[in-house]
PDB file of N, CA and C in Angstrom:
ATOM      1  N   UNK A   1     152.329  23.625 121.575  1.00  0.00           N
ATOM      2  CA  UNK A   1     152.412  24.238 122.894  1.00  0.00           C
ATOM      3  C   UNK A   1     153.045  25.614 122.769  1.00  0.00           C
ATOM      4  N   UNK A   2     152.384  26.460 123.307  1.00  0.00           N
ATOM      5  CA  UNK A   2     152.934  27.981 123.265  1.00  0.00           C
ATOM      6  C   UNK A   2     154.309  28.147 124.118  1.00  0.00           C
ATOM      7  N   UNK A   3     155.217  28.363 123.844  1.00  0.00           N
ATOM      8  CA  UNK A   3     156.240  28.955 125.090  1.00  0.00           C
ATOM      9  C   UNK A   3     156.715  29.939 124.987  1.00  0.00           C
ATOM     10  N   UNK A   4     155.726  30.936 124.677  1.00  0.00           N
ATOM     11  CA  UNK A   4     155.858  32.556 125.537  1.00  0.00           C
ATOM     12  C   UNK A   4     155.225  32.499 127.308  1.00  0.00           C
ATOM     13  N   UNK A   5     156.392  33.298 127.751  1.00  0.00           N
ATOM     14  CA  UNK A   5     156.401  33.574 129.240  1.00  0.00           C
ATOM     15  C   UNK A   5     154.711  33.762 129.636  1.00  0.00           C
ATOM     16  N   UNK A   6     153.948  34.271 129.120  1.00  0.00           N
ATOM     17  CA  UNK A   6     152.708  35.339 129.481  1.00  0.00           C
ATOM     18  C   UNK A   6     151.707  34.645 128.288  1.00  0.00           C
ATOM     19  N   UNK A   7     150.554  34.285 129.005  1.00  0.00           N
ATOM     20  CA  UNK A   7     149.260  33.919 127.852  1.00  0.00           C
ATOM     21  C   UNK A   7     148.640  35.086 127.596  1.00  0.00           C
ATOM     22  N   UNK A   8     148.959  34.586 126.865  1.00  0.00           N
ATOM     23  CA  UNK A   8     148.278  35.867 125.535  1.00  0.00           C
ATOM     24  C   UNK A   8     146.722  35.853 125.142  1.00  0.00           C
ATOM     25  N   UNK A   9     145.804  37.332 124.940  1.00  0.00           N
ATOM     26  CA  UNK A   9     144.403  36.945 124.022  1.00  0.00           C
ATOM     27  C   UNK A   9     144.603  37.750 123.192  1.00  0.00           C
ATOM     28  N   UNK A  10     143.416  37.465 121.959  1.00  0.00           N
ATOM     29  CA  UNK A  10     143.246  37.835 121.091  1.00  0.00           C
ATOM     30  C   UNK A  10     142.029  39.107 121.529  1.00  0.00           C
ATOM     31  N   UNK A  11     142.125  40.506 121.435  1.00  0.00           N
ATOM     32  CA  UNK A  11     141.608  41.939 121.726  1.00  0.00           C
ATOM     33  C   UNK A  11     141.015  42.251 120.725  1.00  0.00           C
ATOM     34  N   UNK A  12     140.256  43.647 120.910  1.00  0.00           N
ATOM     35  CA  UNK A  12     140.033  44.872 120.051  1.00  0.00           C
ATOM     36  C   UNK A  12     139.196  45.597 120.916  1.00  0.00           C
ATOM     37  N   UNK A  13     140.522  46.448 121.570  1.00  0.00           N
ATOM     38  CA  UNK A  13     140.448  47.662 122.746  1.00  0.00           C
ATOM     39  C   UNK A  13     140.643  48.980 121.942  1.00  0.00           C
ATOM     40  N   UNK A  14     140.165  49.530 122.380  1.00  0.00           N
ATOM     41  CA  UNK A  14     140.236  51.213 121.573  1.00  0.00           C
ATOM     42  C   UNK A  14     141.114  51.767 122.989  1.00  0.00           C
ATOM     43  N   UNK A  15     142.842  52.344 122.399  1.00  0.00           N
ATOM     44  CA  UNK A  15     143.056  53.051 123.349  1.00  0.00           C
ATOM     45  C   UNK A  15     143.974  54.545 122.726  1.00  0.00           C
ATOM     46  N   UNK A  16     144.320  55.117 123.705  1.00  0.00           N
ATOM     47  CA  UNK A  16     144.757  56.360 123.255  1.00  0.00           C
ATOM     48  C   UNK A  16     146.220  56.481 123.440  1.00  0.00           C
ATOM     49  N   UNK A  17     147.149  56.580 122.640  1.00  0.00           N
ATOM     50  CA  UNK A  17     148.491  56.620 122.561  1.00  0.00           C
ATOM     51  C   UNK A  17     149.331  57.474 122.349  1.00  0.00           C
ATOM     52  N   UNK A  18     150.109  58.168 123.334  1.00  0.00           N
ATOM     53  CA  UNK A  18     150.995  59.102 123.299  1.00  0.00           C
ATOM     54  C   UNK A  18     152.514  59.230 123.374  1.00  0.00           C
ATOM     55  N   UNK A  19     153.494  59.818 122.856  1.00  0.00           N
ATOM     56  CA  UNK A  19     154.900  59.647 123.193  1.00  0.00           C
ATOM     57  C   UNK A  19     155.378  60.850 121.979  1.00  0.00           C
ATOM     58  N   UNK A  20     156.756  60.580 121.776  1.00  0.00           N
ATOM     59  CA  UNK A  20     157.703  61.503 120.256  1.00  0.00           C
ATOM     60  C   UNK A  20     158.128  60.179 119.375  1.00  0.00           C
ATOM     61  N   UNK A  21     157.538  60.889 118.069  1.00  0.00           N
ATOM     62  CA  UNK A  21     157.705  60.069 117.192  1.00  0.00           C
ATOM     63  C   UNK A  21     159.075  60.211 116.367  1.00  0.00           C
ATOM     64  N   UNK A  22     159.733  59.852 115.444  1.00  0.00           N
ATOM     65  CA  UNK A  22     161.022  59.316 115.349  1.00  0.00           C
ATOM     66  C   UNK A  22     161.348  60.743 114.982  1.00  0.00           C
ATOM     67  N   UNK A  23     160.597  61.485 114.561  1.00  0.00           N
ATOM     68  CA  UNK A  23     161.244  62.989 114.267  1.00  0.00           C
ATOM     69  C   UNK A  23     161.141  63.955 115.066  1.00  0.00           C
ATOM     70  N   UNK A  24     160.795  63.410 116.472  1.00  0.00           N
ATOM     71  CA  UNK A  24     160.717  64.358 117.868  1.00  0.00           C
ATOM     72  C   UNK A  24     159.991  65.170 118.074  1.00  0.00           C
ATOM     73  N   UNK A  25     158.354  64.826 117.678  1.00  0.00           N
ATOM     74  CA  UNK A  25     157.127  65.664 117.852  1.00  0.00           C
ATOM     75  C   UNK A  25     156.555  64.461 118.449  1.00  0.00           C
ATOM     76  N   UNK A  26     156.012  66.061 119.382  1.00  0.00           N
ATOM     77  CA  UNK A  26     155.238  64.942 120.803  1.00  0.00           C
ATOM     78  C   UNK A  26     153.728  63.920 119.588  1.00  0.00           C
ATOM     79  N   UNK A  27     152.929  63.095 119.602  1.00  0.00           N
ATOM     80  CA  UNK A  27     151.737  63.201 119.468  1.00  0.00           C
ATOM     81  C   UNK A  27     150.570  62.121 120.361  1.00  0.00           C
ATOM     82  N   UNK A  28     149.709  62.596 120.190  1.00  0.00           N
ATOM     83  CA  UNK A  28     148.531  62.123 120.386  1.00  0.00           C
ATOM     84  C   UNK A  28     147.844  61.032 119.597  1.00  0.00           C
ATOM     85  N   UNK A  29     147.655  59.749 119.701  1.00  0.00           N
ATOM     86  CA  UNK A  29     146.885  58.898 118.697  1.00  0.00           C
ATOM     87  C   UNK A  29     145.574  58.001 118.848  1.00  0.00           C
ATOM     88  N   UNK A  30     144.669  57.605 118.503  1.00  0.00           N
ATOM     89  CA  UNK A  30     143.983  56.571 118.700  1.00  0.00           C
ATOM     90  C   UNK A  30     144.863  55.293 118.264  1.00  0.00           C
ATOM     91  N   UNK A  31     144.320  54.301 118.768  1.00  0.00           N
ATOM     92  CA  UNK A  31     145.174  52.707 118.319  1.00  0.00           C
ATOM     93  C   UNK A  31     144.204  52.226 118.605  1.00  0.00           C
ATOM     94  N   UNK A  32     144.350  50.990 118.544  1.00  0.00           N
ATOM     95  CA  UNK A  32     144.012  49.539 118.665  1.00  0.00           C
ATOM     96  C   UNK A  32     144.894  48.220 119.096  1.00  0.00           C
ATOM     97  N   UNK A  33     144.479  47.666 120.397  1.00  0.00           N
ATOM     98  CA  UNK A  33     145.372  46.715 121.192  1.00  0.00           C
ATOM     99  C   UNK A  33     144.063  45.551 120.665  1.00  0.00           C
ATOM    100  N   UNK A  34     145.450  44.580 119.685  1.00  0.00           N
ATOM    101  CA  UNK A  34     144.946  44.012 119.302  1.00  0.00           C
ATOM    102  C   UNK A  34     145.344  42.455 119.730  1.00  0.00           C
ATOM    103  N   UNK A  35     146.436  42.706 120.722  1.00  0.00           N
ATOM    104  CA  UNK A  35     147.164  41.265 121.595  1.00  0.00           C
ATOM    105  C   UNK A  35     147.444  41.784 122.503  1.00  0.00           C
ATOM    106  N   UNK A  36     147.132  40.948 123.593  1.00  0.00           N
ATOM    107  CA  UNK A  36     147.292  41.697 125.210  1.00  0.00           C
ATOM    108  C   UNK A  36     147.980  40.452 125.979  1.00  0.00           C
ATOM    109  N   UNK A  37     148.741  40.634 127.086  1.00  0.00           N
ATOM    110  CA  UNK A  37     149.063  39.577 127.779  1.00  0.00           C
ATOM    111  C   UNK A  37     149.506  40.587 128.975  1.00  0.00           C
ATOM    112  N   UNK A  38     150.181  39.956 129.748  1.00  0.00           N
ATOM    113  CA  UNK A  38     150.517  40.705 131.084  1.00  0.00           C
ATOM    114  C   UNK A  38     151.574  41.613 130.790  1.00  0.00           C
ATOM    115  N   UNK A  39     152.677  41.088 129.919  1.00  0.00           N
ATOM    116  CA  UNK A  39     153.606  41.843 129.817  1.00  0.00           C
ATOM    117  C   UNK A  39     153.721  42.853 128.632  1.00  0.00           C
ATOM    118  N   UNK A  40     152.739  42.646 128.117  1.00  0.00           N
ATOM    119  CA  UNK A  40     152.836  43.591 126.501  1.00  0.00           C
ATOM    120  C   UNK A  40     151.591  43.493 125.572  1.00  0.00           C
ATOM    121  N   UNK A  41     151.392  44.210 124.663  1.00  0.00           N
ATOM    122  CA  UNK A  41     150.691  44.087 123.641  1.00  0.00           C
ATOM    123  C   UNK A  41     151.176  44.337 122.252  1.00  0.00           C
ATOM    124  N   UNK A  42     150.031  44.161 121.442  1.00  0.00           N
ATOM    125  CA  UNK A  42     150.265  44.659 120.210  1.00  0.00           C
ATOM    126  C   UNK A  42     149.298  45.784 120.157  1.00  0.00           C
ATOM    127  N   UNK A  43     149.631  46.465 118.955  1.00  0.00           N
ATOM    128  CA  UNK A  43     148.891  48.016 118.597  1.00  0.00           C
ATOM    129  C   UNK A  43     148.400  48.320 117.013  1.00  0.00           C
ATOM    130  N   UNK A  44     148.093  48.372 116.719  1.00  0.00           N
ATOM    131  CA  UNK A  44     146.913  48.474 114.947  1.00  0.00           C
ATOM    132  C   UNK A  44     147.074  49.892 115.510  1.00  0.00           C
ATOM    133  N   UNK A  45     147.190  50.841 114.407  1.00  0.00           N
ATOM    134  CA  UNK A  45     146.603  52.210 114.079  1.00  0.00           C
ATOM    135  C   UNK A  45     147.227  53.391 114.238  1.00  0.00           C
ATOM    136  N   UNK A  46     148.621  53.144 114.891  1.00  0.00           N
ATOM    137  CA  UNK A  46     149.388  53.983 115.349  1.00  0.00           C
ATOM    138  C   UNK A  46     150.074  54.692 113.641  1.00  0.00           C
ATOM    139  N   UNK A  47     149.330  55.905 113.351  1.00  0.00           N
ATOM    140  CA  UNK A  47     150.212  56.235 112.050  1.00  0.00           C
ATOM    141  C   UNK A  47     151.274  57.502 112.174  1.00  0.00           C
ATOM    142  N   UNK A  48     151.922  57.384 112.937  1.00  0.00           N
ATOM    143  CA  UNK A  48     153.039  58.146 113.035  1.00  0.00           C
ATOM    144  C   UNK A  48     154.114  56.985 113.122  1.00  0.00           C
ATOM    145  N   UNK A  49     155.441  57.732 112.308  1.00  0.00           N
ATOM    146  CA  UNK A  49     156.394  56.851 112.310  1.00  0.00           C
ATOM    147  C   UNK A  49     157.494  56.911 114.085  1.00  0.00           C
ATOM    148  N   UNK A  50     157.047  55.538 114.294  1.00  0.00           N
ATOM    149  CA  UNK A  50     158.429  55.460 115.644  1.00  0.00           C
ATOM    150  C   UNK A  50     159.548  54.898 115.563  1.00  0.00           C
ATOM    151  N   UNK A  51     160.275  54.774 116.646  1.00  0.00           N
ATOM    152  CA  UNK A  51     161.220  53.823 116.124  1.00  0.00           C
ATOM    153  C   UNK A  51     161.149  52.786 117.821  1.00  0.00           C
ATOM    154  N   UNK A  52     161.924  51.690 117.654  1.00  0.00           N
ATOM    155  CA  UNK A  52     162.007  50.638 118.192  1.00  0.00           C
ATOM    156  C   UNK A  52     162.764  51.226 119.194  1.00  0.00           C
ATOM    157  N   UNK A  53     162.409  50.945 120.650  1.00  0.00           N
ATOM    158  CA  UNK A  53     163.050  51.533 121.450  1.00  0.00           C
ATOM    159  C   UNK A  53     162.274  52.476 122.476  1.00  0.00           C
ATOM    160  N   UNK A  54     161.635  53.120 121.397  1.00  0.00           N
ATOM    161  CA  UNK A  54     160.718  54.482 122.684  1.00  0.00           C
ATOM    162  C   UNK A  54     159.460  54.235 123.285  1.00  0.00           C
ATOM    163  N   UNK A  55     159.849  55.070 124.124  1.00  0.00           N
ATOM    164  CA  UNK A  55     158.378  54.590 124.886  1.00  0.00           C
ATOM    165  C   UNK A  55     157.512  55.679 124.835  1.00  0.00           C
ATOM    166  N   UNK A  56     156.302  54.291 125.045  1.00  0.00           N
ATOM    167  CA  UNK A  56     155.061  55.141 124.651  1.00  0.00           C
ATOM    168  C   UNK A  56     154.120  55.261 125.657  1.00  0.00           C
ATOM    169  N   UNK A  57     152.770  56.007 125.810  1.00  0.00           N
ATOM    170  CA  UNK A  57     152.073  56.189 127.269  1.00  0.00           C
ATOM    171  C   UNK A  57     150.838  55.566 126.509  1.00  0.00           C
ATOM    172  N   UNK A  58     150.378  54.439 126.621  1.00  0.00           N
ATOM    173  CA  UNK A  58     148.802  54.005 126.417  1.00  0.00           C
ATOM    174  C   UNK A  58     147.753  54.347 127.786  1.00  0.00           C
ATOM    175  N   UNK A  59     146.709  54.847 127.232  1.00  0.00           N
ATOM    176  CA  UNK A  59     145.946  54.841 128.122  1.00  0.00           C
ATOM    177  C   UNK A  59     144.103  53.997 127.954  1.00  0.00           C
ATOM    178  N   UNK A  60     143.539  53.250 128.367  1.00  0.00           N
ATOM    179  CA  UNK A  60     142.410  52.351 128.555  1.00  0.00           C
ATOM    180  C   UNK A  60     141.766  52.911 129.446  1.00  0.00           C
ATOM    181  N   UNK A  61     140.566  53.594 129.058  1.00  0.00           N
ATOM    182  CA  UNK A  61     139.833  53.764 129.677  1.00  0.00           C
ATOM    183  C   UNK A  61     140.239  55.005 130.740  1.00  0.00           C
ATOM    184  N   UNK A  62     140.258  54.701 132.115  1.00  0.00           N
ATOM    185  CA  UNK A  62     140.961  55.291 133.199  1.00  0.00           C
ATOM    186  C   UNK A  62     142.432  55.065 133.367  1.00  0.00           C
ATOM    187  N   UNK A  63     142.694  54.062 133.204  1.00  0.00           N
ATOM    188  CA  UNK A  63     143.947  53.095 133.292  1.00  0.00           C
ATOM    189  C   UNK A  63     145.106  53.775 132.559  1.00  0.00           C
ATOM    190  N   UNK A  64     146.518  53.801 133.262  1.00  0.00           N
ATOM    191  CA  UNK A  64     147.599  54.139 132.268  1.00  0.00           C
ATOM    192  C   UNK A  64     148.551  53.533 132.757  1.00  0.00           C
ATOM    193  N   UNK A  65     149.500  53.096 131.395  1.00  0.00           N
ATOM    194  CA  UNK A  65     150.957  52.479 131.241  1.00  0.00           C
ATOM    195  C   UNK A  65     151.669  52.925 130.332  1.00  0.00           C
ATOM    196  N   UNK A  66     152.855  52.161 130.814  1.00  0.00           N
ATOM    197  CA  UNK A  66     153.740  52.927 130.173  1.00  0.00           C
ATOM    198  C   UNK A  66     154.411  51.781 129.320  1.00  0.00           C
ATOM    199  N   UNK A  67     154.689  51.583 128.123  1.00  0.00           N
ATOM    200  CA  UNK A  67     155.561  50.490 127.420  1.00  0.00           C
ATOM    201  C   UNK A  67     156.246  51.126 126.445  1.00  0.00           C
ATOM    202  N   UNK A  68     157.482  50.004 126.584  1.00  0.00           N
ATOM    203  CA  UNK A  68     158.656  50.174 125.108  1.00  0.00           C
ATOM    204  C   UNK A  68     158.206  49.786 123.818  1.00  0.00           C
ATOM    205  N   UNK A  69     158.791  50.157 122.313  1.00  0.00           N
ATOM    206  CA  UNK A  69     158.280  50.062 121.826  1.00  0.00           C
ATOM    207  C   UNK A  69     159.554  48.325 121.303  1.00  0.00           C
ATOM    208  N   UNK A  70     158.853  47.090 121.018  1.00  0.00           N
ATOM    209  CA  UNK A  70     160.110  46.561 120.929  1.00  0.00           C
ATOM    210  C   UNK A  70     159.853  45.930 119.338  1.00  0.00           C
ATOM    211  N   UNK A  71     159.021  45.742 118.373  1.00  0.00           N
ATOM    212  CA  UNK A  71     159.295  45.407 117.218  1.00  0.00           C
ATOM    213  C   UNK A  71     158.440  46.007 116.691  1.00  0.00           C
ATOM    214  N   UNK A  72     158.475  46.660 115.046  1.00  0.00           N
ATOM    215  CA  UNK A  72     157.500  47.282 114.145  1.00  0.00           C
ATOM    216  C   UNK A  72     157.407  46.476 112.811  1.00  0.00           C
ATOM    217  N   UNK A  73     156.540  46.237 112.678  1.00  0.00           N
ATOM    218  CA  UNK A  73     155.846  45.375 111.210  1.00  0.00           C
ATOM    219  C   UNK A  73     155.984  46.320 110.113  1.00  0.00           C
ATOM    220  N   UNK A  74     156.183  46.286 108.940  1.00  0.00           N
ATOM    221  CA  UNK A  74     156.167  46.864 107.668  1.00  0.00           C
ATOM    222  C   UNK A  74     154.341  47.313 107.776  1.00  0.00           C
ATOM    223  N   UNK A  75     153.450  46.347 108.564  1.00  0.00           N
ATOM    224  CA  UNK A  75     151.861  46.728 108.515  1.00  0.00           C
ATOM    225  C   UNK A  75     151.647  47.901 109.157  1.00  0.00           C
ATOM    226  N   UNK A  76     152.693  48.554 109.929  1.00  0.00           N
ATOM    227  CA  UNK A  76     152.537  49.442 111.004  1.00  0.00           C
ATOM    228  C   UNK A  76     152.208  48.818 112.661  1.00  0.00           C
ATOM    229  N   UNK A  77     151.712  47.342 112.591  1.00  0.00           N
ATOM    230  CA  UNK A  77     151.709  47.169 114.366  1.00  0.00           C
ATOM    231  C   UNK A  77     152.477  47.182 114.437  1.00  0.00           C
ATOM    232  N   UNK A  78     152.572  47.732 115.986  1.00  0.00           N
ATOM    233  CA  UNK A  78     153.602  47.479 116.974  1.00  0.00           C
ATOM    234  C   UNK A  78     153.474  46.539 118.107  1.00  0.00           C
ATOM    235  N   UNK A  79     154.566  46.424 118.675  1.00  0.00           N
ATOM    236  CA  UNK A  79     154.775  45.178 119.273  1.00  0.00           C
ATOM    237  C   UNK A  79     155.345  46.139 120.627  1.00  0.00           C
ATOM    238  N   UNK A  80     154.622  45.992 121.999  1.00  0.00           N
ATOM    239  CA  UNK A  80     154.911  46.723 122.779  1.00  0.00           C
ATOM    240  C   UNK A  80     155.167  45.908 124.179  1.00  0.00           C
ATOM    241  N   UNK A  81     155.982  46.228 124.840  1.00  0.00           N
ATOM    242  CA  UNK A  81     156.458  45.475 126.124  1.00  0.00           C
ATOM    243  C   UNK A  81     156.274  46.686 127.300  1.00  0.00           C
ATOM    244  N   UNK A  82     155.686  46.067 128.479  1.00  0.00           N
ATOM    245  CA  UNK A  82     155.174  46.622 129.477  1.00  0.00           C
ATOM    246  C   UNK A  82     156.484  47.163 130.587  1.00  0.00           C
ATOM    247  N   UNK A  83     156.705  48.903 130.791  1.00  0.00           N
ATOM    248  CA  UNK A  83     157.602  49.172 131.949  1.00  0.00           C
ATOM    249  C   UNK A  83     157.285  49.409 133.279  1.00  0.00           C
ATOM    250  N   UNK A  84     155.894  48.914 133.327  1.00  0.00           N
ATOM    251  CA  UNK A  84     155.271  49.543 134.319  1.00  0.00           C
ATOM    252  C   UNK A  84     154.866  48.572 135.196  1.00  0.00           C
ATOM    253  N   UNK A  85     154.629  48.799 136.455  1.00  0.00           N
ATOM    254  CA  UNK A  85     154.039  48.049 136.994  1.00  0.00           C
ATOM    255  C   UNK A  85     152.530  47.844 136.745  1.00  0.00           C
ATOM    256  N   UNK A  86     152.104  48.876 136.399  1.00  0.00           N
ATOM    257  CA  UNK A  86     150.530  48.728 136.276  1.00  0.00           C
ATOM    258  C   UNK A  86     150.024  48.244 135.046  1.00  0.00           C
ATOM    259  N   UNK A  87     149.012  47.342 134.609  1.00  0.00           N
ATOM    260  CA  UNK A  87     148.553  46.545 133.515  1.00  0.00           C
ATOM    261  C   UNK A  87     147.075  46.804 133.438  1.00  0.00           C
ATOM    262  N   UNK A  88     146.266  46.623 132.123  1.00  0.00           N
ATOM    263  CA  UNK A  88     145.151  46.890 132.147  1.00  0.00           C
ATOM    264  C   UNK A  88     143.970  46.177 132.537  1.00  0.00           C
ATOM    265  N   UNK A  89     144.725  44.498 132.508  1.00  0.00           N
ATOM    266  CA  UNK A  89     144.260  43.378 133.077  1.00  0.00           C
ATOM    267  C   UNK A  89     145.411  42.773 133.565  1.00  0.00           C
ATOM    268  N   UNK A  90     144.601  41.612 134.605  1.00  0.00           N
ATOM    269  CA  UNK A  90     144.967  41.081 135.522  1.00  0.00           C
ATOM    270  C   UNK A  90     145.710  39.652 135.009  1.00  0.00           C
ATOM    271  N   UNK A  91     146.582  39.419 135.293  1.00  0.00           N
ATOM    272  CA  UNK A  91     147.458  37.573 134.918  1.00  0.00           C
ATOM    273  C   UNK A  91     146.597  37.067 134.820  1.00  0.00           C
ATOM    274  N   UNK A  92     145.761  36.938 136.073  1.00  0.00           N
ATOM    275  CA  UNK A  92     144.510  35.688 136.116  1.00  0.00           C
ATOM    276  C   UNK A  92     143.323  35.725 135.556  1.00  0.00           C
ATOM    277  N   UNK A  93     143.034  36.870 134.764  1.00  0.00           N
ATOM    278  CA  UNK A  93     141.945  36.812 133.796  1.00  0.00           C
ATOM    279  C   UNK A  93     142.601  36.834 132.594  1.00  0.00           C
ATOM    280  N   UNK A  94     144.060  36.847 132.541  1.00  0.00           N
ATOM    281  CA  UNK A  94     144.512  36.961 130.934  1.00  0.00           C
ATOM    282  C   UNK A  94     144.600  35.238 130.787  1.00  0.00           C
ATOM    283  N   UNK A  95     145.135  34.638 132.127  1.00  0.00           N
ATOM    284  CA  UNK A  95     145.202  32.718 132.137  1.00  0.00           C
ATOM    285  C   UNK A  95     143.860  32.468 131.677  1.00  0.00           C
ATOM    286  N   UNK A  96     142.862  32.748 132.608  1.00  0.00           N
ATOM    287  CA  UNK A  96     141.740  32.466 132.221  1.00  0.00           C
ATOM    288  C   UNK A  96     141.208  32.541 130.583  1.00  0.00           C
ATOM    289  N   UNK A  97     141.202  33.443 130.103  1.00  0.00           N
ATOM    290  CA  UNK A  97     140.873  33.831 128.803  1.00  0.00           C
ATOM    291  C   UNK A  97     141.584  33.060 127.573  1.00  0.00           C
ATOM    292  N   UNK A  98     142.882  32.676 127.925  1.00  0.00           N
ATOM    293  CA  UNK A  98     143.413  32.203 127.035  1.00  0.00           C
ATOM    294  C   UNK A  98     143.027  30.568 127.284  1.00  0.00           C
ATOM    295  N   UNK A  99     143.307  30.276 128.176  1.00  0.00           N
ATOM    296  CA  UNK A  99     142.688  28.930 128.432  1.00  0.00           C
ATOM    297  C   UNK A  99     141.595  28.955 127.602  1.00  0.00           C
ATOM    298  N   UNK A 100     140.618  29.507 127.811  1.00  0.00           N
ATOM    299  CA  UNK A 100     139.020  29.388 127.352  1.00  0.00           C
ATOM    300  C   UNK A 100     139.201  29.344 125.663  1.00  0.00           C
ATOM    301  N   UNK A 101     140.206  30.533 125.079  1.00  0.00           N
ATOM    302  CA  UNK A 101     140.202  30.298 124.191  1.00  0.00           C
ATOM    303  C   UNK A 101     141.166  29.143 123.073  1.00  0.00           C
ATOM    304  N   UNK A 102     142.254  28.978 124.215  1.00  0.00           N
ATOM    305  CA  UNK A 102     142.404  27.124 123.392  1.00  0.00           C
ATOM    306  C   UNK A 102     141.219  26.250 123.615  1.00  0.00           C
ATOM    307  N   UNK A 103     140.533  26.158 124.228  1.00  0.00           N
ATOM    308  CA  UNK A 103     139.686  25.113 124.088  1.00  0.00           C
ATOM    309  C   UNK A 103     138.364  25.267 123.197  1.00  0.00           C
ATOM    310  N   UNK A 104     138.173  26.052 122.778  1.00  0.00           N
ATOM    311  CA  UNK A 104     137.533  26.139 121.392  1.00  0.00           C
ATOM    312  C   UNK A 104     137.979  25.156 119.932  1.00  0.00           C
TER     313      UNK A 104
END
């Protein structure tokens, strides 16, 4: 049984990622959200070094948020938690989805 707060899916969103990286240059990145849930994701591709703590501006499509950055892998994902009110999907299609995909 999972007991994280937020069901989680398994992604591969192309989005665009911005903030200052640990040596205080703004940049620009492509990524990859590769775990999504209501409150956070994960990120593939981000190759600038950050640090734990800052926040970053993802943007999907039209869509923008804003998240912290809260754990970094030696692989380079990141592990990102949502400050925003706004999300790229909805609770009830992230329930949905994950449901669908335990039952596989």
């Amino acid at each position: 049984m999972d007991r994280r707060r937020n069901p989680r899916i398994a992604v591969q969103l192309p989005v665009q990622v911005w903030g200052m990286d640990a040596f205080g240059q703004p940049f620009t990145d492509p990524a990859v959200v590769t775990n999504l849930s209501s409150g956070g994701m994960v990120l593939q591709g981000i190759h600038r070094r950050v640090r734990t703590g800052e926040m970053l501006d993802v943007r999907m499509g039209n869509e923008k948020a804003q998240f912290r950055v809260i754990w970094i892998k030696p692989t380079g994902d990141l592990g990102l938690r949502s400050v925003t009110a706004a999300n790229f999907m909805p609770s009830s299609a992230l329930t949905h989805c994950s449901q669908a995909a335990a039952a596989c």
